[in-house]
Protein backbone atom coordinates (compact mmCIF):
# COMPACT_ATOMS: atom_id res chain seq x y z
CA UNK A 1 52.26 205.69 13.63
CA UNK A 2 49.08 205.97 12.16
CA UNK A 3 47.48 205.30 8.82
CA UNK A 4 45.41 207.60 6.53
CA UNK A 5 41.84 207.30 7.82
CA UNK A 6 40.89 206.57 4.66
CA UNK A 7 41.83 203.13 3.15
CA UNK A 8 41.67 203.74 -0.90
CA UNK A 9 40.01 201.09 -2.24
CA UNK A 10 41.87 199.35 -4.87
CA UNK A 11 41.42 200.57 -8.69
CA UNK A 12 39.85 196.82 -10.63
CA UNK A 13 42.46 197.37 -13.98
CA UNK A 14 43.75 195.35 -16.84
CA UNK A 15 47.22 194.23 -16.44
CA UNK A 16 47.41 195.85 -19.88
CA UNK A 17 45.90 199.25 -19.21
CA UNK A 18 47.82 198.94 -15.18
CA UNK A 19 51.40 198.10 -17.47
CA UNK A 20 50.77 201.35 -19.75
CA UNK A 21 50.68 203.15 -16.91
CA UNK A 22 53.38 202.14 -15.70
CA UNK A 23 55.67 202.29 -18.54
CA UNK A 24 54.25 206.29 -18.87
CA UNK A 25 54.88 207.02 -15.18
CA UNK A 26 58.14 205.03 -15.29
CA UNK A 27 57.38 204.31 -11.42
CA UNK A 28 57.49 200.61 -9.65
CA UNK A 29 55.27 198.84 -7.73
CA UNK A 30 55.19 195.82 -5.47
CA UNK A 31 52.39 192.94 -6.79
CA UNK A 32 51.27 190.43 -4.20
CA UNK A 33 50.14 187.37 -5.46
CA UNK A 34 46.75 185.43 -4.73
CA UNK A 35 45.14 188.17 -2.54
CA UNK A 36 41.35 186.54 -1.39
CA UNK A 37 38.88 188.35 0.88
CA UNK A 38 38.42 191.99 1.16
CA UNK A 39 41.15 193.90 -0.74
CA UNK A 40 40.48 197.12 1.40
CA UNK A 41 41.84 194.36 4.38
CA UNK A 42 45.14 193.55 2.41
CA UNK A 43 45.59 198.03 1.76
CA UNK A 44 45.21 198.53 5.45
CA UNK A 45 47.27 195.50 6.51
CA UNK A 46 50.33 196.08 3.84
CA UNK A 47 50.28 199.74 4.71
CA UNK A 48 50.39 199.30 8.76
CA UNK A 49 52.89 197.03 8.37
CA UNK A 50 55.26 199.12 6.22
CA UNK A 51 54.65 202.41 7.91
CA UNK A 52 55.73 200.30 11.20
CA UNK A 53 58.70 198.95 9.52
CA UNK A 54 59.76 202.84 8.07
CA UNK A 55 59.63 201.87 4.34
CA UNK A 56 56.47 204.29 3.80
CA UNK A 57 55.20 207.39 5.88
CA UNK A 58 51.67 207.23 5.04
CA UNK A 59 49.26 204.78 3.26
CA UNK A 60 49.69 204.95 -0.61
CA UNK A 61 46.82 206.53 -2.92
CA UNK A 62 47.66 204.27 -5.56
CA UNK A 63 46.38 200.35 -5.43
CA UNK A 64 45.20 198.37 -8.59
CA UNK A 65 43.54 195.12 -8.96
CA UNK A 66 43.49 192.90 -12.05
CA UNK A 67 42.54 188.68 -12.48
CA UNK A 68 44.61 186.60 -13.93
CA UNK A 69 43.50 184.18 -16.65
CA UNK A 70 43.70 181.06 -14.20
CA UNK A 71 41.33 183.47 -11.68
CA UNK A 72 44.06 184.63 -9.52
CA UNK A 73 43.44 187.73 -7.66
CA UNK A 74 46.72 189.87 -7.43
CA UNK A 75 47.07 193.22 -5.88
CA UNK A 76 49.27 196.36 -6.94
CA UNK A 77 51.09 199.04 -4.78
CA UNK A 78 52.20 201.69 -6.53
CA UNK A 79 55.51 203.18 -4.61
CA UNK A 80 54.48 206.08 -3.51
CA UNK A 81 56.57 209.50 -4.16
CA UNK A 82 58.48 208.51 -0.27
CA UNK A 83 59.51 205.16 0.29
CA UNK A 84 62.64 203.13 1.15
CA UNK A 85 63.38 200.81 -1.68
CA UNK A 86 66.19 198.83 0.35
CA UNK A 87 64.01 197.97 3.61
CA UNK A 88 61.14 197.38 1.04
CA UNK A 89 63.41 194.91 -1.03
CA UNK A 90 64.27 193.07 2.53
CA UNK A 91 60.60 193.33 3.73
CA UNK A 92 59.54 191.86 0.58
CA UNK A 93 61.66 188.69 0.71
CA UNK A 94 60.35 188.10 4.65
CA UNK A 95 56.45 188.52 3.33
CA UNK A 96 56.61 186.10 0.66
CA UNK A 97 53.94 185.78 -1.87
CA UNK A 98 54.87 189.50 -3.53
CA UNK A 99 57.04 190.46 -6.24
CA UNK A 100 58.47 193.95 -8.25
CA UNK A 101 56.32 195.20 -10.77
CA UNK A 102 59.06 195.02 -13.67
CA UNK A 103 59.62 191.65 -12.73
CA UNK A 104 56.07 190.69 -13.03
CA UNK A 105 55.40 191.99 -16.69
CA UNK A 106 58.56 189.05 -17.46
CA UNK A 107 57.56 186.49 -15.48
CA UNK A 108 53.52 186.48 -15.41
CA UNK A 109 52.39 188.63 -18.36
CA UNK A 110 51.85 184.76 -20.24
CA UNK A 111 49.14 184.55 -17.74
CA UNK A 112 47.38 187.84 -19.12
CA UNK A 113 46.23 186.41 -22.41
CA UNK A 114 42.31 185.97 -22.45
CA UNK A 115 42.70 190.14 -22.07
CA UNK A 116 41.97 192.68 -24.61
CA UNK A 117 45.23 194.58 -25.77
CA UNK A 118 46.83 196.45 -28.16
């Protein structure tokens, strides 16, 4: 299985404006933690490695980008309309260094703070 030929590039965000849209869309996402390098490398690599593990069929049009206050990188997938939450939820725990969207706005919004919000 193949890719899109076109990698999206990821969207730079707040986590504030990235968790409004969230909470309109009512949608999840997957964050991964501490991304370095090119980001268009982590949205090619992510996306081959779930389309060969059948959680997605195609690469997702939806990837945001946002620093923490400390200067961590982290990277958002948005689920895409297709995907299978249960091998995701397994894959997830084998990668590591990701976690659920809804669990990151409880566990890491503290480290949003030096960010402009409403």
């Amino acid at each position: 299985m193949t890719t899109k030929t076109k990698t999206p590039d990821p969207q730079l965000t707040s986590y504030w404006a990235l968790k409004d849209r969230f909470r309109e869309t009512e949608n999840e996402g997957l964050v991964f933690y501490g991304c370095g390098g090119d980001l268009k490398d982590w949205v090619t690599g992510i996306s081959e490695r779930l389309i060969e593990e059948n959680i997605i069929k195609e690469t997702p049009d939806a990837w945001h980008t946002f620093v923490t206050s400390d200067g961590r990188i982290d990277l958002v997938m948005e689920f895409p309309k297709d995907i299978d939450v249960g091998r995701l939820a397994i894959w997830r725990l084998n990668f590591g260094d990701c976690g659920w969207w809804s669990d990151y706005i409880v566990n890491y919004e503290h480290q949003h703070t030096g960010e402009d919000h409403e």
